[in-house]
C-alpha atoms as a PDB file:
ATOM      1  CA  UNK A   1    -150.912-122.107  -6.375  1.00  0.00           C
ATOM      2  CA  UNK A   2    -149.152-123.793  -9.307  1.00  0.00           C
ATOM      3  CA  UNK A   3    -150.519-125.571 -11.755  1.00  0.00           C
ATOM      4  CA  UNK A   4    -151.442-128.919 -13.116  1.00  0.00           C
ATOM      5  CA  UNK A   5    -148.910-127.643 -16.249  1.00  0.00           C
ATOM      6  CA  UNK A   6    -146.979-126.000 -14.500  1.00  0.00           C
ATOM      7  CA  UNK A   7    -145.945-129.103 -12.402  1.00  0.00           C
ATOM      8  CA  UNK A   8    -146.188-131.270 -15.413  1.00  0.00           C
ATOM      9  CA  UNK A   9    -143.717-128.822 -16.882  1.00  0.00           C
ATOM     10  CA  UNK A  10    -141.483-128.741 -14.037  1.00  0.00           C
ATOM     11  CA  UNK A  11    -141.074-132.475 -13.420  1.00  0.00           C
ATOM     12  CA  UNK A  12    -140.409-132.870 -17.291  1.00  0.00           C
ATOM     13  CA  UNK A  13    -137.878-130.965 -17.398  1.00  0.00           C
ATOM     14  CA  UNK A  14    -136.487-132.043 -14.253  1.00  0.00           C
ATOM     15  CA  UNK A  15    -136.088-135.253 -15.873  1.00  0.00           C
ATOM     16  CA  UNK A  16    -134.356-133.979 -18.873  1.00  0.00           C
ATOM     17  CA  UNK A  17    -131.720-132.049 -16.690  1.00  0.00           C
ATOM     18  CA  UNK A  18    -130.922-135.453 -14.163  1.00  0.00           C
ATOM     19  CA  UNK A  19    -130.839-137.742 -17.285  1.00  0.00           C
ATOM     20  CA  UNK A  20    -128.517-135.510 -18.976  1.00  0.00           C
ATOM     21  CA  UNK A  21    -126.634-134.754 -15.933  1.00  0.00           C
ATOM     22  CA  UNK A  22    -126.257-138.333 -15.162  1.00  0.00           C
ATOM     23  CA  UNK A  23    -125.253-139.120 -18.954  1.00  0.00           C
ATOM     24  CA  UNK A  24    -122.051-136.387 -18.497  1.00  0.00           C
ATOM     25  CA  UNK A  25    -120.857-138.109 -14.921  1.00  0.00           C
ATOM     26  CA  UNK A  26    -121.282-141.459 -16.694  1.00  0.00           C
ATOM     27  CA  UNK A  27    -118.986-140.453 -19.196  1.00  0.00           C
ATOM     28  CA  UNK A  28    -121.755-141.555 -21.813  1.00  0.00           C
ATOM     29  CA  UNK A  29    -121.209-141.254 -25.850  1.00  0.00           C
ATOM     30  CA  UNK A  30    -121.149-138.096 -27.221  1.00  0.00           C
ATOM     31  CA  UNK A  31    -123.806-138.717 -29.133  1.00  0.00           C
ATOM     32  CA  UNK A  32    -126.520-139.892 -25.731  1.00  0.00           C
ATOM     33  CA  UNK A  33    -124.976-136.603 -23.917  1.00  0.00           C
ATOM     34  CA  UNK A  34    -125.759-134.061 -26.928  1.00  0.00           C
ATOM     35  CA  UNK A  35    -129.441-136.043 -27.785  1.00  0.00           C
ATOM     36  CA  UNK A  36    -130.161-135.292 -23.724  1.00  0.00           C
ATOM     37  CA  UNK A  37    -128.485-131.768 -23.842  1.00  0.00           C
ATOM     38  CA  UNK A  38    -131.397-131.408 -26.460  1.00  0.00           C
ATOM     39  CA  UNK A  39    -134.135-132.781 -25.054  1.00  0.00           C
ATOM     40  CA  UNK A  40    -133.530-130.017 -21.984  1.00  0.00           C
ATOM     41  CA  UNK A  41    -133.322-127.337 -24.124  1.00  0.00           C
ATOM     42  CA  UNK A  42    -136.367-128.169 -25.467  1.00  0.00           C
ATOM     43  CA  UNK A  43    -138.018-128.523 -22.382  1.00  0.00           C
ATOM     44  CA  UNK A  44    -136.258-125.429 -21.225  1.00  0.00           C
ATOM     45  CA  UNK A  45    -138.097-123.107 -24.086  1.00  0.00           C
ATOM     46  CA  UNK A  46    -141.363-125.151 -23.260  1.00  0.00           C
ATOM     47  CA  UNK A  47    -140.932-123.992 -19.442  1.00  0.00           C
ATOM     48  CA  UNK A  48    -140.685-120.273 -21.342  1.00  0.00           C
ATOM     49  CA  UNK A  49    -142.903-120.119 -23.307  1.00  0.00           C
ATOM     50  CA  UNK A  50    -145.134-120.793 -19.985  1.00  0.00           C
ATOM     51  CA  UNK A  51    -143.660-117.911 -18.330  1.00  0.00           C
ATOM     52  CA  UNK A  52    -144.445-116.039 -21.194  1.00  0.00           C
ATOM     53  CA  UNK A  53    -148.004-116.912 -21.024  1.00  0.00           C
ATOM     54  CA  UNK A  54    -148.264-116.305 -17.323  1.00  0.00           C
ATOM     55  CA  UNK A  55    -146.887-112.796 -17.855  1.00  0.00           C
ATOM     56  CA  UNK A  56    -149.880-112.315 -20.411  1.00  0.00           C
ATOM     57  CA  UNK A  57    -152.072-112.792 -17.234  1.00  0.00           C
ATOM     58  CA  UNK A  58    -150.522-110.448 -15.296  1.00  0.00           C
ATOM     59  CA  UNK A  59    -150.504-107.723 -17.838  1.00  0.00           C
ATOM     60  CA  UNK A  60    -154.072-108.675 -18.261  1.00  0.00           C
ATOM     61  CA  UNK A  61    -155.213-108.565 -14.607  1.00  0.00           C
ATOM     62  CA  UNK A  62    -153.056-105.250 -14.050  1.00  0.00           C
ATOM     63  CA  UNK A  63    -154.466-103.648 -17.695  1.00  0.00           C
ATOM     64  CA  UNK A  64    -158.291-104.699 -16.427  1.00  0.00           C
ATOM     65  CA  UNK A  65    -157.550-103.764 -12.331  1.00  0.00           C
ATOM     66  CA  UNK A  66    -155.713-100.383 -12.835  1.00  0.00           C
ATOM     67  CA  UNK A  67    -157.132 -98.833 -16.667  1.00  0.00           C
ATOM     68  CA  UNK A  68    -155.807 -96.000 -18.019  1.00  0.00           C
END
């Protein structure tokens, strides 16, 4: 079951991505539409690094269920 950051995570970024996607159909400034481009890639490496740390858990729970 997901998360209370995980869902946090996901509904940030979801946010980023519409904003930004609404900014390019808008035909916004250059200047909104790169700041938003931004802001999702930053949320994008945030949703990463999560990943990252959930693999940890995996490799943890497989190193301590099936040892050497």
């Amino acid at each position: 079951m997901p998360t209370d950051e995980t869902r946090r995570l996901l509904k940030i970024f979801g946010v980023a991505v519409t904003t930004y996607e609404d900014l390019i159909e808008n035909r916004a400034p250059g200047e909104q539409i790169q700041k938003a481009e931004a802001e999702v890639l930053d949320r994008l490496e945030e949703v990463r690094n999560h990943i990252a740390r959930l693999r940890t858990v995996i490799q943890a729970w497989h190193y301590i269920r099936f040892p050497n």
